[in-house]
PDB file of N, CA and C in Angstrom:
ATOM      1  N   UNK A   1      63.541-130.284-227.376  1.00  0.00           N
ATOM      2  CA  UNK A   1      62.417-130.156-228.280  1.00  0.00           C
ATOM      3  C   UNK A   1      62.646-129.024-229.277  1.00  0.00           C
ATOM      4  N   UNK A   2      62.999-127.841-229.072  1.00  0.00           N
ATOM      5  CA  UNK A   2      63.473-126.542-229.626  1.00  0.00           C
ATOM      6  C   UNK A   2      64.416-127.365-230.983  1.00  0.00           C
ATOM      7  N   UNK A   3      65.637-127.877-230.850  1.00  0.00           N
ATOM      8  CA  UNK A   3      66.358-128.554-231.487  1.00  0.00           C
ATOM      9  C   UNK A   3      65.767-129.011-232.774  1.00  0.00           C
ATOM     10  N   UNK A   4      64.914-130.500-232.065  1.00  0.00           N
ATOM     11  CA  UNK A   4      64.108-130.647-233.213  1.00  0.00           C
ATOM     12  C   UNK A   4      63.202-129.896-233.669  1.00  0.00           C
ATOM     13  N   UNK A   5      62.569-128.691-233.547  1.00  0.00           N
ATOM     14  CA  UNK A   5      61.892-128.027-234.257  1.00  0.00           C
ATOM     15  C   UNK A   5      62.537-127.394-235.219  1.00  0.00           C
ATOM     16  N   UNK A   6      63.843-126.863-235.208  1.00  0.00           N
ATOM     17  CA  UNK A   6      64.725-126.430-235.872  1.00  0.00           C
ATOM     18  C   UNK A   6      65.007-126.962-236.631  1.00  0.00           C
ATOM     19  N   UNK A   7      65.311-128.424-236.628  1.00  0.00           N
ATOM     20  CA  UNK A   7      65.794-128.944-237.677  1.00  0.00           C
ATOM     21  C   UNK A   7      64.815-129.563-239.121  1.00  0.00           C
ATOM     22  N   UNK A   8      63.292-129.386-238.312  1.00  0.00           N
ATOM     23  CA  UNK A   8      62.416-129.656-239.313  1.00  0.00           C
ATOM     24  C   UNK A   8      62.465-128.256-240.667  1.00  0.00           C
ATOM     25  N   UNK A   9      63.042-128.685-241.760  1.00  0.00           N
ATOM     26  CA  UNK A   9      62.203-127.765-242.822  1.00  0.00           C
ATOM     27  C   UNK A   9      61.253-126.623-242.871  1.00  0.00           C
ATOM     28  N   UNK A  10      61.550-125.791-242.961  1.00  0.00           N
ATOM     29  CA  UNK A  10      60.109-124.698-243.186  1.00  0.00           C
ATOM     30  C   UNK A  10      59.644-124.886-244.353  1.00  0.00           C
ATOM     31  N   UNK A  11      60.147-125.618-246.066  1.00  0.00           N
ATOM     32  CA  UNK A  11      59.593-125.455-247.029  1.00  0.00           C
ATOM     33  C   UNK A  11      58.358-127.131-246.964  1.00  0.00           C
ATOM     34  N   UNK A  12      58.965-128.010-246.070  1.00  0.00           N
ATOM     35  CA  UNK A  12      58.034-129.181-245.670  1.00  0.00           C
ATOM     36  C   UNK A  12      56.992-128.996-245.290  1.00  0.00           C
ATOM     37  N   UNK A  13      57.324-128.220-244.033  1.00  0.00           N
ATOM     38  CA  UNK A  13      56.175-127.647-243.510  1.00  0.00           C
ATOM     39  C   UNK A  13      55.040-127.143-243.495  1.00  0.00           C
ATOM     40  N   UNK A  14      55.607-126.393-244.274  1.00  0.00           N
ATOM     41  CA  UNK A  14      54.413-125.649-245.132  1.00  0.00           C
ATOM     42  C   UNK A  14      54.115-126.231-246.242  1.00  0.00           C
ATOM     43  N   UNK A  15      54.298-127.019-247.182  1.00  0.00           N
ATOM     44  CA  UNK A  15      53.414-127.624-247.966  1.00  0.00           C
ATOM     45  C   UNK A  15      52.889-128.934-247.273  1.00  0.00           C
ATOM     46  N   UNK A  16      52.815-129.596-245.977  1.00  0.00           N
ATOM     47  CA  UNK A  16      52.086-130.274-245.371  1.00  0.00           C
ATOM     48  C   UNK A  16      51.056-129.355-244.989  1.00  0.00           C
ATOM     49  N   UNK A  17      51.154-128.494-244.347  1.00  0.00           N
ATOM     50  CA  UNK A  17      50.336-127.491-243.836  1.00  0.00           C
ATOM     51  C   UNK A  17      49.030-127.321-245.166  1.00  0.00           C
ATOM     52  N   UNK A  18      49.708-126.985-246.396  1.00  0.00           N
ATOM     53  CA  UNK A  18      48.767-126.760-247.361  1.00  0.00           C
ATOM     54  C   UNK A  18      48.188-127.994-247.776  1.00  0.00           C
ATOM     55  N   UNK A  19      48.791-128.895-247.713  1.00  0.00           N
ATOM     56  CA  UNK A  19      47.704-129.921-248.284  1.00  0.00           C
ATOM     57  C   UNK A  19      46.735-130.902-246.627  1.00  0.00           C
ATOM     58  N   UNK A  20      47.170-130.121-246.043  1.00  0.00           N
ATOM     59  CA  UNK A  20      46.103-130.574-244.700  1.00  0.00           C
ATOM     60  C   UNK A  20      44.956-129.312-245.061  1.00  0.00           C
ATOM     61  N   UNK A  21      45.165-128.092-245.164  1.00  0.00           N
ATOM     62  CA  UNK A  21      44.117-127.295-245.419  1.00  0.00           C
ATOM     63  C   UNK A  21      43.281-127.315-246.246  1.00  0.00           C
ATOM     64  N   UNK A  22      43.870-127.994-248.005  1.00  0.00           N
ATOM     65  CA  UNK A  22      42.918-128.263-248.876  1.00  0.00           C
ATOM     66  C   UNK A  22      42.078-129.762-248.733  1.00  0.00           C
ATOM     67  N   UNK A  23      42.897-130.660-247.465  1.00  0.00           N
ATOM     68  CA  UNK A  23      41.983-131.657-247.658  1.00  0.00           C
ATOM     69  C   UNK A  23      40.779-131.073-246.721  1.00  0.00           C
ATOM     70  N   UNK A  24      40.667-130.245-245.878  1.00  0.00           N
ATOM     71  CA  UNK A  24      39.440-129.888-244.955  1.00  0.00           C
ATOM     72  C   UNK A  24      38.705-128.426-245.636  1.00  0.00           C
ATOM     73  N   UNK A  25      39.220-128.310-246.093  1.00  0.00           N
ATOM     74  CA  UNK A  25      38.255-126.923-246.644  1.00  0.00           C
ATOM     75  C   UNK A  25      37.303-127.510-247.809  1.00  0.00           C
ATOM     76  N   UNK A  26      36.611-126.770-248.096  1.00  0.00           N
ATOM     77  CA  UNK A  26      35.760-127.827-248.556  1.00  0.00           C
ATOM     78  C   UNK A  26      35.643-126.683-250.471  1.00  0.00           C
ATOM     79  N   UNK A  27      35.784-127.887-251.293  1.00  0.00           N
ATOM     80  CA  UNK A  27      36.290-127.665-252.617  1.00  0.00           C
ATOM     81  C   UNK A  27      35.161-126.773-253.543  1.00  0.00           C
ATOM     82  N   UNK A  28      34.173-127.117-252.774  1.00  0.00           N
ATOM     83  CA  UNK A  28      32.789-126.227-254.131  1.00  0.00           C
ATOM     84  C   UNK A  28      32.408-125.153-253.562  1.00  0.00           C
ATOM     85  N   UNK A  29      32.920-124.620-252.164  1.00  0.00           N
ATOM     86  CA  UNK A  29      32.496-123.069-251.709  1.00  0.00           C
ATOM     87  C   UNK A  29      33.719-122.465-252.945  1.00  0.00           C
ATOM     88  N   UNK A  30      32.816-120.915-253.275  1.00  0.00           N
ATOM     89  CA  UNK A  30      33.609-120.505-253.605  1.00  0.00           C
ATOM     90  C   UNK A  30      33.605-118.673-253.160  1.00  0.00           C
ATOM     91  N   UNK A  31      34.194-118.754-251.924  1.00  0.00           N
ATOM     92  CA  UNK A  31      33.615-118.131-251.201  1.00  0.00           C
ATOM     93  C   UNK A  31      35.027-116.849-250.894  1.00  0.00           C
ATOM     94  N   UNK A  32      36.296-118.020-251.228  1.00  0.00           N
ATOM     95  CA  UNK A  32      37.489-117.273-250.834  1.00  0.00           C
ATOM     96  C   UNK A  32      38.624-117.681-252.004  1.00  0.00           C
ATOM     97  N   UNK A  33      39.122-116.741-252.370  1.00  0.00           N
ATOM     98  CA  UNK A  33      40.158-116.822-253.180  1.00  0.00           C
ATOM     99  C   UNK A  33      42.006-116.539-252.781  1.00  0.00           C
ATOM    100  N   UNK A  34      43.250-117.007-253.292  1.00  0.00           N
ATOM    101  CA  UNK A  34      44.209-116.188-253.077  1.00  0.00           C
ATOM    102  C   UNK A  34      44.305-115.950-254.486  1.00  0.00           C
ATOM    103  N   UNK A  35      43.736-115.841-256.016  1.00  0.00           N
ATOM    104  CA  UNK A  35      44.130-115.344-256.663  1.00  0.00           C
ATOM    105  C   UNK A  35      43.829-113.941-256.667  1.00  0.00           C
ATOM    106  N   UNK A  36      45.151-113.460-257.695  1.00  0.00           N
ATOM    107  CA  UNK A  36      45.001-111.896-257.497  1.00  0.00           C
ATOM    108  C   UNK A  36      44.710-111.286-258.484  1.00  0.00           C
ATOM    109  N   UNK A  37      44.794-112.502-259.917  1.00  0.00           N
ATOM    110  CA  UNK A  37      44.123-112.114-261.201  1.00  0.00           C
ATOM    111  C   UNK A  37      42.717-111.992-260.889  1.00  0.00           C
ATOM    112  N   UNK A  38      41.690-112.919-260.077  1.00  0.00           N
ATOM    113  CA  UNK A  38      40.493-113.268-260.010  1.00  0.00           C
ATOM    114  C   UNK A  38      40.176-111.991-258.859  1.00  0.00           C
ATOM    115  N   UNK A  39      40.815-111.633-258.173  1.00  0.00           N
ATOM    116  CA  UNK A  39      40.627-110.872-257.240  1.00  0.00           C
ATOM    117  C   UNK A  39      40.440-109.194-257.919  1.00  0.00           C
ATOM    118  N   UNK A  40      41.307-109.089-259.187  1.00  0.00           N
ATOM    119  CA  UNK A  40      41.463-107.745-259.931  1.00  0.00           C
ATOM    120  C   UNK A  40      40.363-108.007-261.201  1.00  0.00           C
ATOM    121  N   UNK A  41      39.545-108.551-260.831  1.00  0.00           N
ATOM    122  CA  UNK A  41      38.485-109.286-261.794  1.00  0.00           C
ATOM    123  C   UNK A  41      38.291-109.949-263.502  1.00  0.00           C
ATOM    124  N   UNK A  42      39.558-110.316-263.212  1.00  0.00           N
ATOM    125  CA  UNK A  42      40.158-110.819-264.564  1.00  0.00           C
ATOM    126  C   UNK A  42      38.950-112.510-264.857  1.00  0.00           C
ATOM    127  N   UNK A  43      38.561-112.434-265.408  1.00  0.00           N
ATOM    128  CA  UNK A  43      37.265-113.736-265.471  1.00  0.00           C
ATOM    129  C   UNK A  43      38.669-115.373-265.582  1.00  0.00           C
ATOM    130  N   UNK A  44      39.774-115.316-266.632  1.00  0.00           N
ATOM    131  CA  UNK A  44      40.795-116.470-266.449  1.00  0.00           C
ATOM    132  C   UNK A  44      41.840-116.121-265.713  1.00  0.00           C
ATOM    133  N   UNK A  45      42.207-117.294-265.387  1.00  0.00           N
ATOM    134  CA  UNK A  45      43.985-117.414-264.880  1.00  0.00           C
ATOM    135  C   UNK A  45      44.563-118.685-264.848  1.00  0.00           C
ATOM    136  N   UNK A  46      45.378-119.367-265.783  1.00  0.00           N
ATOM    137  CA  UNK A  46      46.091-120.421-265.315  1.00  0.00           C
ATOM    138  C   UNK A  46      45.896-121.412-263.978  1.00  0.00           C
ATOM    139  N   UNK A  47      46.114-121.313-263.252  1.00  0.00           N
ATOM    140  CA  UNK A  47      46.072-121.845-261.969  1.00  0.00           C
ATOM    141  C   UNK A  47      44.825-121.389-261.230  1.00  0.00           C
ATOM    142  N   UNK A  48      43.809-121.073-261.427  1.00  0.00           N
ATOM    143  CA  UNK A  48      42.639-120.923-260.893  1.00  0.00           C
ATOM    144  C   UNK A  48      41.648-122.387-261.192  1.00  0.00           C
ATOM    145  N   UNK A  49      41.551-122.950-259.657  1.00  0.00           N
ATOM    146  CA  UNK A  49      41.075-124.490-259.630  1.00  0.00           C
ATOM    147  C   UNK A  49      41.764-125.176-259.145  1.00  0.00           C
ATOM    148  N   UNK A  50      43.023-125.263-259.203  1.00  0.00           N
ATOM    149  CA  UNK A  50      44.251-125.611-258.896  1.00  0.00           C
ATOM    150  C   UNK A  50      43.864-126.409-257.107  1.00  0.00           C
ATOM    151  N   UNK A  51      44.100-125.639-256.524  1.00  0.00           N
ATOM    152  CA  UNK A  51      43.996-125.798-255.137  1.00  0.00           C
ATOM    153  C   UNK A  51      42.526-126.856-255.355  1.00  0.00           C
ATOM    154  N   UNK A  52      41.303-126.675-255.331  1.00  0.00           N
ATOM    155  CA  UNK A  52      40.171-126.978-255.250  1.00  0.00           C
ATOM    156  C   UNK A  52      40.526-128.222-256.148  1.00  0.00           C
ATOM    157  N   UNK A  53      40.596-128.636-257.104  1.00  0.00           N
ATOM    158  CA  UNK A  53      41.305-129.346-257.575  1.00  0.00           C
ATOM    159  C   UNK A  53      42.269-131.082-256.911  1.00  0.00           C
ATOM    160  N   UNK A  54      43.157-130.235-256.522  1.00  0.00           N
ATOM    161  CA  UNK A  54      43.931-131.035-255.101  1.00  0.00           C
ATOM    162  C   UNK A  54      42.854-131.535-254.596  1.00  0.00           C
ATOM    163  N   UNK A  55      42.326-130.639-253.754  1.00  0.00           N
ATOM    164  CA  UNK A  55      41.162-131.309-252.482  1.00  0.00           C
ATOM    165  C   UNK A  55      40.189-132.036-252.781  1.00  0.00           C
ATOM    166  N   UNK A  56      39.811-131.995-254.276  1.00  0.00           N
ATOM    167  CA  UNK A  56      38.867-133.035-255.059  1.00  0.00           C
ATOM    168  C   UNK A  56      39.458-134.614-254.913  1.00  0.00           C
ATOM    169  N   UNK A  57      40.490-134.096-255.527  1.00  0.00           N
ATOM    170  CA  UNK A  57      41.536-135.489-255.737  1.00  0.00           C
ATOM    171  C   UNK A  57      41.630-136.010-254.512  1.00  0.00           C
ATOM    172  N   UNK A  58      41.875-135.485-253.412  1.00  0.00           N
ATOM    173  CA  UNK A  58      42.366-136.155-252.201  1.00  0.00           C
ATOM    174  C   UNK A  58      40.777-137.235-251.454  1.00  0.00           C
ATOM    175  N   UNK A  59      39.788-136.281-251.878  1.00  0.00           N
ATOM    176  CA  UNK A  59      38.754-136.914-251.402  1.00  0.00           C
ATOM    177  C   UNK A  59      38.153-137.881-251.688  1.00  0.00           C
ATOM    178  N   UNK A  60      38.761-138.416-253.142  1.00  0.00           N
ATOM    179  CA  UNK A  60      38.669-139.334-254.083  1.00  0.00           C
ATOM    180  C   UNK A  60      37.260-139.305-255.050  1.00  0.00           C
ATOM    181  N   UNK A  61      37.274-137.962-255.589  1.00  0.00           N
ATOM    182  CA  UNK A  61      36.258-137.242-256.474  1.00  0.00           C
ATOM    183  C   UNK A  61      37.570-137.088-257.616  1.00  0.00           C
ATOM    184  N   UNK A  62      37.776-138.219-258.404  1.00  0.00           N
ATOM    185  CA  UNK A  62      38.842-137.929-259.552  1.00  0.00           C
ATOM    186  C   UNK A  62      38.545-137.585-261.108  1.00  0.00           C
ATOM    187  N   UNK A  63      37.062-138.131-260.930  1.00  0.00           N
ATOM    188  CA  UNK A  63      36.719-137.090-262.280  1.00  0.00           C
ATOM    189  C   UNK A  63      36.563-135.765-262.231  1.00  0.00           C
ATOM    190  N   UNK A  64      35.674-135.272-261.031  1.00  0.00           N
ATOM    191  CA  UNK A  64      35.844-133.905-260.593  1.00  0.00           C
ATOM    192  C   UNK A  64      37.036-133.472-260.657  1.00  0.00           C
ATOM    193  N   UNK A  65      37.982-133.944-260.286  1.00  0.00           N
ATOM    194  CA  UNK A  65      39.391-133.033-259.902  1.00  0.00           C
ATOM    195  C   UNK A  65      39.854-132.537-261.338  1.00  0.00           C
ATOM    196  N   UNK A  66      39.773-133.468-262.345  1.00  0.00           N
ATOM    197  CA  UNK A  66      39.876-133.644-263.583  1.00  0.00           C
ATOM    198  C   UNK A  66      39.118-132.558-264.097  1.00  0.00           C
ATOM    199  N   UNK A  67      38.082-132.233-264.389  1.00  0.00           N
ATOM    200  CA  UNK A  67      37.398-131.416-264.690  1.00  0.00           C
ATOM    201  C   UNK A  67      37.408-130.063-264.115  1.00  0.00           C
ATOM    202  N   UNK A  68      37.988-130.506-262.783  1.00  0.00           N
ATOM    203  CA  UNK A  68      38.536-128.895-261.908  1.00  0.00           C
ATOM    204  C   UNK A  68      39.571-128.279-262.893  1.00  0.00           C
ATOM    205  N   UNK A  69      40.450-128.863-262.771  1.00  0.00           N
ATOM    206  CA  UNK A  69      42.111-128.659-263.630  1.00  0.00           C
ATOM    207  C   UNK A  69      42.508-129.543-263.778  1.00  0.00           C
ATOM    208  N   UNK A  70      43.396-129.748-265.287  1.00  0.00           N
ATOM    209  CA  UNK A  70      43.742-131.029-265.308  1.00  0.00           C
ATOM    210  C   UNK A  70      45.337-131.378-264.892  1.00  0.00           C
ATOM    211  N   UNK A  71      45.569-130.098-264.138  1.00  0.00           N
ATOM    212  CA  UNK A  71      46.687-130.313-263.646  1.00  0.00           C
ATOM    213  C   UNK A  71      46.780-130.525-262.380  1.00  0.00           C
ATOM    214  N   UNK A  72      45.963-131.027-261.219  1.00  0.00           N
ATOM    215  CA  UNK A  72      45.918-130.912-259.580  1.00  0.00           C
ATOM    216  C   UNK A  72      45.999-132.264-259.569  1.00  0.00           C
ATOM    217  N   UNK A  73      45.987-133.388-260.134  1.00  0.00           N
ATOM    218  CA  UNK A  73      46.711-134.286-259.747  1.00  0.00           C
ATOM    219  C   UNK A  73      47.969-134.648-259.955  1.00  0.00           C
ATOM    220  N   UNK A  74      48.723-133.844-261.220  1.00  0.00           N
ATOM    221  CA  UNK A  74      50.136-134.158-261.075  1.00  0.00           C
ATOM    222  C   UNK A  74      50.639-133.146-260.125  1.00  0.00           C
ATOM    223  N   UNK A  75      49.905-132.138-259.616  1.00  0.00           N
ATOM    224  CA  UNK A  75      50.588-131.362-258.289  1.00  0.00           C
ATOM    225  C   UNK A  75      50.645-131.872-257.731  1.00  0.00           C
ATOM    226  N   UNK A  76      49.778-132.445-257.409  1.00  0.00           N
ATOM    227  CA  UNK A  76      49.204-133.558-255.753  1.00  0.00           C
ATOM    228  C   UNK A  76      50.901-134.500-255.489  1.00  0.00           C
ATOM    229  N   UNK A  77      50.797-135.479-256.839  1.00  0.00           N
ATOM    230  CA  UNK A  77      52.294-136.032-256.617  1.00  0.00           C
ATOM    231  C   UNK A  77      53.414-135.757-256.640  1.00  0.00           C
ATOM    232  N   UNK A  78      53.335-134.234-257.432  1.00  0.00           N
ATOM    233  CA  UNK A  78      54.871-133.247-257.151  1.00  0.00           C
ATOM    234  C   UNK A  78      54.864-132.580-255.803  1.00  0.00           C
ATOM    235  N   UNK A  79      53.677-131.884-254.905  1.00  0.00           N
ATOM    236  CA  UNK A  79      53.618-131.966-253.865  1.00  0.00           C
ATOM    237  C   UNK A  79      54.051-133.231-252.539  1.00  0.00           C
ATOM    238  N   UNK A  80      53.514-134.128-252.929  1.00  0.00           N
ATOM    239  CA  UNK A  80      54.380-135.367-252.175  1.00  0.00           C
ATOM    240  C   UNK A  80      55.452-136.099-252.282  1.00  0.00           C
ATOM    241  N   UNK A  81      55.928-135.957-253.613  1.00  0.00           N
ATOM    242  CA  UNK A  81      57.364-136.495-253.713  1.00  0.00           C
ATOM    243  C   UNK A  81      58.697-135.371-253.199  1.00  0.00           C
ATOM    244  N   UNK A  82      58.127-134.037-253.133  1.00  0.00           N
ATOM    245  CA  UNK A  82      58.910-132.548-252.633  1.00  0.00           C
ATOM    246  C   UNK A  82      58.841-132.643-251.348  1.00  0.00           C
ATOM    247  N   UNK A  83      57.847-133.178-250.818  1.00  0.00           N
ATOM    248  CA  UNK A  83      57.318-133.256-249.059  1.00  0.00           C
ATOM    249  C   UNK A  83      58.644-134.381-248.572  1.00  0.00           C
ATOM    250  N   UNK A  84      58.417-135.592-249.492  1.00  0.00           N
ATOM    251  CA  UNK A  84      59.138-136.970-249.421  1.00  0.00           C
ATOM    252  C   UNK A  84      60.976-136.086-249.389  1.00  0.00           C
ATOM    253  N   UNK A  85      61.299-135.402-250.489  1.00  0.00           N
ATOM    254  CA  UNK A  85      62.271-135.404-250.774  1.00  0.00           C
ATOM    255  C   UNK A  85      63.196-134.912-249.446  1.00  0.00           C
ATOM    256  N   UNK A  86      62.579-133.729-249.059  1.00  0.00           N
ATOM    257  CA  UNK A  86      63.068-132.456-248.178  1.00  0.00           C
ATOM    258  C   UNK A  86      63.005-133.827-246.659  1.00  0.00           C
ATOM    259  N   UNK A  87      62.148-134.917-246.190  1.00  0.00           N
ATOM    260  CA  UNK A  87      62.041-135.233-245.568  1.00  0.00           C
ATOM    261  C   UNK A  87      62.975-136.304-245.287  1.00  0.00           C
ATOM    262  N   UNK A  88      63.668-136.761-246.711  1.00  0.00           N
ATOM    263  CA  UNK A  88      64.812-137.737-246.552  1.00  0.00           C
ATOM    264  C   UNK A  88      65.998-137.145-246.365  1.00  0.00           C
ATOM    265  N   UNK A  89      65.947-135.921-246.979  1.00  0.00           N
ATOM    266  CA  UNK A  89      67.336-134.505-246.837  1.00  0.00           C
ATOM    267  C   UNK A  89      67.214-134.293-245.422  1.00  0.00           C
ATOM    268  N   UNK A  90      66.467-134.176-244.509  1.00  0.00           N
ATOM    269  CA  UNK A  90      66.461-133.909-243.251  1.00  0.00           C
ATOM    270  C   UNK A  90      66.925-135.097-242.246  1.00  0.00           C
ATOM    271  N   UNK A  91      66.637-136.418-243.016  1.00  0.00           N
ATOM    272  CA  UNK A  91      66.624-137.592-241.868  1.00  0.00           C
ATOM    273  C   UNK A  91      67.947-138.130-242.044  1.00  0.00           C
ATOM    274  N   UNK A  92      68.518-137.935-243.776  1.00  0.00           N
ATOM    275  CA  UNK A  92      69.831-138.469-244.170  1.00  0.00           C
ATOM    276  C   UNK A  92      71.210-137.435-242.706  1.00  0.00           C
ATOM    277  N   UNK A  93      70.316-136.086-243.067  1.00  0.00           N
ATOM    278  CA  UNK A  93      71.353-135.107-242.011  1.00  0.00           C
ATOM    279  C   UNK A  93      71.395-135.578-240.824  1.00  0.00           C
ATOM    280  N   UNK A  94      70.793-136.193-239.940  1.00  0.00           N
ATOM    281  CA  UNK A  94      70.714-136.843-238.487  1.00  0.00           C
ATOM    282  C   UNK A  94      70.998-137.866-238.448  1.00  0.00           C
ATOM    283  N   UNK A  95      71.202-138.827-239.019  1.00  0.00           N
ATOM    284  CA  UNK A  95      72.157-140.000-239.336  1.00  0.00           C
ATOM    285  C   UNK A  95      72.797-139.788-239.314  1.00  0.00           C
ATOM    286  N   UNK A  96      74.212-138.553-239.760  1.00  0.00           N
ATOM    287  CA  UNK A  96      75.164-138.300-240.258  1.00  0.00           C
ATOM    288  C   UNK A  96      76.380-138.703-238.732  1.00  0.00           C
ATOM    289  N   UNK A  97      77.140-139.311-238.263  1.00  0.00           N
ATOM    290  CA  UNK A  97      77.325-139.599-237.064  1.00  0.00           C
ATOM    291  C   UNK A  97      78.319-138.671-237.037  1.00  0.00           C
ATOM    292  N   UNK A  98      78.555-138.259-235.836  1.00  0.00           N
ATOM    293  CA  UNK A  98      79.369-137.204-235.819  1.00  0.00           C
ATOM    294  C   UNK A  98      80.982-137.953-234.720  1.00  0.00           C
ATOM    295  N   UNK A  99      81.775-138.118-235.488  1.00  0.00           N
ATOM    296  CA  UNK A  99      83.145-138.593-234.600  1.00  0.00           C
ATOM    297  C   UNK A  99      83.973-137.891-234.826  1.00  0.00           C
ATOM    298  N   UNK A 100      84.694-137.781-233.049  1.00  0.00           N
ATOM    299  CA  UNK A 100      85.445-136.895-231.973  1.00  0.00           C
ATOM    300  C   UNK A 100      87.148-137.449-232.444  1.00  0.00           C
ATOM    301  N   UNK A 101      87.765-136.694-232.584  1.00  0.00           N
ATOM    302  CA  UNK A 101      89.055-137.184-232.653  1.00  0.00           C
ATOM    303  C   UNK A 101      89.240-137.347-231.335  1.00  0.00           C
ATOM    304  N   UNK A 102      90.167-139.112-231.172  1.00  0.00           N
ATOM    305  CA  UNK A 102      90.893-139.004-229.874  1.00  0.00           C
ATOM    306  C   UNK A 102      92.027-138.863-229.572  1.00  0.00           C
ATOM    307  N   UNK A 103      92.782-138.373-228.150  1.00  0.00           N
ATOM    308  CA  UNK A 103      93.876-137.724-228.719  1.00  0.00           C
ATOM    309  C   UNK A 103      94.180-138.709-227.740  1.00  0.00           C
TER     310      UNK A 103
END
């Protein structure tokens, strides 16, 4: 079991991890932030919505998400095609058959 844990990705991982968290957290509290512009009380920032955004989209609130940022749905699919990618890089490696010279 150790083995295969090892061989799973940490960069997979963790962006499964993040988009399991934005689908359950819930998108209109705005209660917690990781920005650090918004946090140093800067009123804009680029990527503020972003996340909330995602979790709109996922819930299938797509005008909302839209109106969140209009960029959290092409994350959403650069997020899953990066998830996809790292996950075929991992499965192509275990296929790879490994043969013994015989002597």
């Amino acid at each position: 079991m150790r083995q295969f844990a090892r061989r799973i990705p940490i960069e997979g991982g963790c962006w499964v991890a993040a988009l399991v968290f934005l689908y359950f957290c819930d998108p209109y509290s705005h209660h917690f932030t990781l920005c650090p512009l918004e946090s140093m009380g800067w009123k804009w920032c680029p990527g503020c919505g972003l996340g909330r955004s995602i979790s709109l989209f996922m819930r299938g609130e797509i005008r909302e998400s839209v109106a969140m940022h209009v960029l959290g749905i092409p994350a959403f699919f650069t997020l899953i095609h990066r998830i996809y990618t790292l996950t075929k890089l991992t499965y192509d490696h275990w296929k790879i058959p490994y043969y013994h010279e015989q002597s």
